[in-house]
N, C-alpha and C. Protein backbone atom coordinates (compact mmCIF):
# COMPACT_ATOMS: atom_id res chain seq x y z
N UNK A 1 -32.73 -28.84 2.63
CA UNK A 1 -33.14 -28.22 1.41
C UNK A 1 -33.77 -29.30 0.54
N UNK A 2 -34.86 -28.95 0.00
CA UNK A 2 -35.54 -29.61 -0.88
C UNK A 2 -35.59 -29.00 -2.25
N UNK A 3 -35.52 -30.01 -3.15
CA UNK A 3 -35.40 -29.64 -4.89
C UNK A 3 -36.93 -29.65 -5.44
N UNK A 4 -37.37 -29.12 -5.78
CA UNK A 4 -38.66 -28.56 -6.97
C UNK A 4 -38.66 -28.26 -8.32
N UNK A 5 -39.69 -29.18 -8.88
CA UNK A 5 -39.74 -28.57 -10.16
C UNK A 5 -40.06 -27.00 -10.40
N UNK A 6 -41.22 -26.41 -9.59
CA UNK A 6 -41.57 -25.01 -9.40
C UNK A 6 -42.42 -24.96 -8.21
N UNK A 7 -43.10 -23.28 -8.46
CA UNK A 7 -43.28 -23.38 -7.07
C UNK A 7 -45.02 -24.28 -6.93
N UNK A 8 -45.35 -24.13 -7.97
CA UNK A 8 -46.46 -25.13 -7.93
C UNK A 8 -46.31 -26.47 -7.32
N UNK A 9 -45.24 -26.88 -7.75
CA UNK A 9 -44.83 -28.72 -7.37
C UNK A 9 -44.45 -28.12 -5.74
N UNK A 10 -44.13 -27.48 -5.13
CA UNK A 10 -43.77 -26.86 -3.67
C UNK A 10 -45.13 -27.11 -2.83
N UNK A 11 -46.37 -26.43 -3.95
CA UNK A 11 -47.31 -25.97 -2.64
C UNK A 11 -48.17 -27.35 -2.84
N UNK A 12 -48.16 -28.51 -3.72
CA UNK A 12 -48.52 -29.57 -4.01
C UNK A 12 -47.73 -30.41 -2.64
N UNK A 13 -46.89 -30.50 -2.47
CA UNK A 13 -46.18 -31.30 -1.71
C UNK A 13 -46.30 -30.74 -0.25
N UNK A 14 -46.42 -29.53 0.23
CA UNK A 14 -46.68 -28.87 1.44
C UNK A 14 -48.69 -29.28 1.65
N UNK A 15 -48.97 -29.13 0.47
CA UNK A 15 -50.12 -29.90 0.87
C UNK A 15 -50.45 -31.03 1.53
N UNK A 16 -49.54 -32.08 0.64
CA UNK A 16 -49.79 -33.34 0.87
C UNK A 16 -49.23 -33.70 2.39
N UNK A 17 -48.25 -32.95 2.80
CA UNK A 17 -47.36 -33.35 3.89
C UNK A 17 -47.52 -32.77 5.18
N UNK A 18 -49.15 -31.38 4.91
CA UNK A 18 -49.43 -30.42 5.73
C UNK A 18 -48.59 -29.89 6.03
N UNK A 19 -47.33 -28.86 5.36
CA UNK A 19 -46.40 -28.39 5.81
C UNK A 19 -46.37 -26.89 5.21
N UNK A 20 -45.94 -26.17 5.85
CA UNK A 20 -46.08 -24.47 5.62
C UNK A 20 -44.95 -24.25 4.67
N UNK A 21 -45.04 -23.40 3.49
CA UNK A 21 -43.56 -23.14 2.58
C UNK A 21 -42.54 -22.55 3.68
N UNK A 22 -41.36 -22.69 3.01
CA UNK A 22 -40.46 -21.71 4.09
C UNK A 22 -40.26 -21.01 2.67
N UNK A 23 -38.86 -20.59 2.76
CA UNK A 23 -38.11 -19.64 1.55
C UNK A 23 -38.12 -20.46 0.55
N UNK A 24 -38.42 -20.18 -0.87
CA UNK A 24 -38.51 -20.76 -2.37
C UNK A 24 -37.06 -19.87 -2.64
N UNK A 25 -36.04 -20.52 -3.50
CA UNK A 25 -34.86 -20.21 -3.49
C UNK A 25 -35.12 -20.55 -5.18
N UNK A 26 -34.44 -19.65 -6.15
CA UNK A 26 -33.94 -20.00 -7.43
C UNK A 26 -32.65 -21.48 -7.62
N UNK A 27 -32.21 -21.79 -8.65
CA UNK A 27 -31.35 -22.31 -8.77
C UNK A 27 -30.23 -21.20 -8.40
N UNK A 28 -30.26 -20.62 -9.02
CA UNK A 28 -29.32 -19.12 -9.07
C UNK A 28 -28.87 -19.00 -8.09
N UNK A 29 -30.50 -18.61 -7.26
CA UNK A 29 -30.17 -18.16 -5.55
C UNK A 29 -29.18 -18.83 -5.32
N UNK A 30 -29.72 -20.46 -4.85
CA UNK A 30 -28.72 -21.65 -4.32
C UNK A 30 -27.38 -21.04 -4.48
N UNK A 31 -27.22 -21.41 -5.58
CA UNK A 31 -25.82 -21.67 -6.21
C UNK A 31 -25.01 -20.14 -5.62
N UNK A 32 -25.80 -18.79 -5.60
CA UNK A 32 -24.93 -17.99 -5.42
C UNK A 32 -24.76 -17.91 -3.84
N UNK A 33 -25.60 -18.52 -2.92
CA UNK A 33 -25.83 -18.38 -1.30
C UNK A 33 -24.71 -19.39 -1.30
N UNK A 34 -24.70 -20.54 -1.71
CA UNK A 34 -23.49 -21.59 -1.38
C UNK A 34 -21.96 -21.26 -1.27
N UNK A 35 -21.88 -20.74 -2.83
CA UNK A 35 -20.59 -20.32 -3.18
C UNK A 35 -20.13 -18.72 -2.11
N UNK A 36 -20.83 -17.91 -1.78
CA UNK A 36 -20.95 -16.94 -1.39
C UNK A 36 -20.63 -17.36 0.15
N UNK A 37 -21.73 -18.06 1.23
CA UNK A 37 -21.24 -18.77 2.22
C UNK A 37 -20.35 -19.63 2.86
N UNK A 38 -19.68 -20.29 1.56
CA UNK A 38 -18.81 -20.99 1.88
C UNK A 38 -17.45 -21.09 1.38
N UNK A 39 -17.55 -19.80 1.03
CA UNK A 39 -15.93 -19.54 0.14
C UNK A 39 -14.82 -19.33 0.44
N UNK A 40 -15.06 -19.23 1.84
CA UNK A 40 -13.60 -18.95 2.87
C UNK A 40 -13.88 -20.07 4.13
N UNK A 41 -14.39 -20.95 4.10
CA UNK A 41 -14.11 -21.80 5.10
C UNK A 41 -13.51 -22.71 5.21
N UNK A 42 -12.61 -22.94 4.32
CA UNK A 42 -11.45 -23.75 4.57
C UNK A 42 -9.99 -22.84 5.07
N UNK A 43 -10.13 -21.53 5.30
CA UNK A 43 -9.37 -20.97 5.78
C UNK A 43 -9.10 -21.16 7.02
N UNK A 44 -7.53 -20.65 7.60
CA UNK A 44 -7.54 -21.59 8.84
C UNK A 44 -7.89 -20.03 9.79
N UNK A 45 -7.86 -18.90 9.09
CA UNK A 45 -8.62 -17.57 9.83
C UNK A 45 -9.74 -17.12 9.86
N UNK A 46 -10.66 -18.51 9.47
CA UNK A 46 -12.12 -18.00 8.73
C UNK A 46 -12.85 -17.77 10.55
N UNK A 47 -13.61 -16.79 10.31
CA UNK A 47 -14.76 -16.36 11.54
C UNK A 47 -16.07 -16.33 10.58
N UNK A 48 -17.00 -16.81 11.95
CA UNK A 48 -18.16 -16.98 11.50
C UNK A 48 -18.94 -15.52 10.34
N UNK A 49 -19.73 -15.21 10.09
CA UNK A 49 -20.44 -14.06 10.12
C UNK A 49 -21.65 -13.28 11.15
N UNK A 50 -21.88 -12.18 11.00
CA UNK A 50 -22.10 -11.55 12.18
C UNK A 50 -23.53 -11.94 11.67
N UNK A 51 -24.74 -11.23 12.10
CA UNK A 51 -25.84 -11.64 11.90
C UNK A 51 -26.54 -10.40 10.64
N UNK A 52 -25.69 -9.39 10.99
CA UNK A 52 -25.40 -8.80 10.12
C UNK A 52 -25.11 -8.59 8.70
N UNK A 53 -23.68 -9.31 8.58
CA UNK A 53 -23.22 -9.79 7.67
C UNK A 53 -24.12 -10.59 7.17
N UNK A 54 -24.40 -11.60 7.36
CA UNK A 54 -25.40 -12.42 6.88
C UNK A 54 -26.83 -11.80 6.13
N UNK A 55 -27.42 -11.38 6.28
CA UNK A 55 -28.27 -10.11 6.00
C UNK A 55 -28.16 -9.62 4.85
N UNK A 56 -26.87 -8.99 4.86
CA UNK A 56 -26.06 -8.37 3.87
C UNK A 56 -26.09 -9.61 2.65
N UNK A 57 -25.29 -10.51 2.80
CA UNK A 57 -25.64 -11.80 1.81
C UNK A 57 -26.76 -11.69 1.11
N UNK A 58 -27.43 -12.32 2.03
CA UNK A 58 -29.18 -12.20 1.15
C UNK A 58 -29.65 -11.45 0.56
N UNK A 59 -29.66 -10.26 1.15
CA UNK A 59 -29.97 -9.38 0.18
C UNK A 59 -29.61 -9.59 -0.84
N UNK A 60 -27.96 -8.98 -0.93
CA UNK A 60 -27.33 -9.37 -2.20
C UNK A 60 -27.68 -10.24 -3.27
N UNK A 61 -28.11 -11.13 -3.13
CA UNK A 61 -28.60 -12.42 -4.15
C UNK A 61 -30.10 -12.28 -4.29
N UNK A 62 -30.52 -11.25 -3.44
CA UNK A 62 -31.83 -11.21 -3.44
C UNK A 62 -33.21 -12.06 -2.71
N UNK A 63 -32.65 -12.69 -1.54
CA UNK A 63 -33.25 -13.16 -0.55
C UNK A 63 -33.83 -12.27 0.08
N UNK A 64 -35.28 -11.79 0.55
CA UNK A 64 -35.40 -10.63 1.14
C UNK A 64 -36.61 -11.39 2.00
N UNK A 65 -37.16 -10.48 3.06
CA UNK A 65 -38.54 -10.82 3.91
C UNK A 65 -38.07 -11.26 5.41
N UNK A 66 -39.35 -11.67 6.15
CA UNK A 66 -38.88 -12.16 6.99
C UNK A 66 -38.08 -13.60 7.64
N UNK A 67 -38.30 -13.99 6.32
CA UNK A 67 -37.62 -15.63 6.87
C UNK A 67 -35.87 -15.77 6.80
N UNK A 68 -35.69 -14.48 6.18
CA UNK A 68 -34.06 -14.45 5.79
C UNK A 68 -33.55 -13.34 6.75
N UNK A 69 -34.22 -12.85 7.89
CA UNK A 69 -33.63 -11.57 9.06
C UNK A 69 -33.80 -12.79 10.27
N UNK A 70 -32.69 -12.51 11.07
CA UNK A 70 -32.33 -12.82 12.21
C UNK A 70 -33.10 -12.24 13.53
N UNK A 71 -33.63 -13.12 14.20
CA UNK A 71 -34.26 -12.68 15.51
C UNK A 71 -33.36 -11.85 16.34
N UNK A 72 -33.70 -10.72 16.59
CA UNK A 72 -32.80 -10.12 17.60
C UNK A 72 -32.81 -10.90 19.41
């Protein structure tokens, strides 16, 4: 993960580095995908999520498109 001032400073630096954007994430986003992903893994019953589940996440916070769905 890389930090940005916006998404301007993003497509400045994908320039310079010839590199394609992936997902532009809010602070928000971050912070709510982190806390959200990783809030039970110090449990000693924690299971992964399904691909599904995961899905479900994103949405939720509002991650949407194709870079946030799972290849079947």
């Amino acid at each position: 993960m890389l930090l940005f001032r916006s998404e301007q400073h993003v497509e400045r630096w994908c320039r310079q580095w010839g590199r394609e954007p992936g997902a532009i994430l809010s602070l928000q986003q971050a912070w709510a995908l982190g806390q959200t992903w990783y809030a039970d893994r110090l449990d000693p019953a924690w299971k992964g999520m399904s691909h599904r589940q995961a899905e479900e996440v994103f949405a939720k916070i509002g991650l949407g498109g194709d870079f946030w769905k799972f290849a079947d």
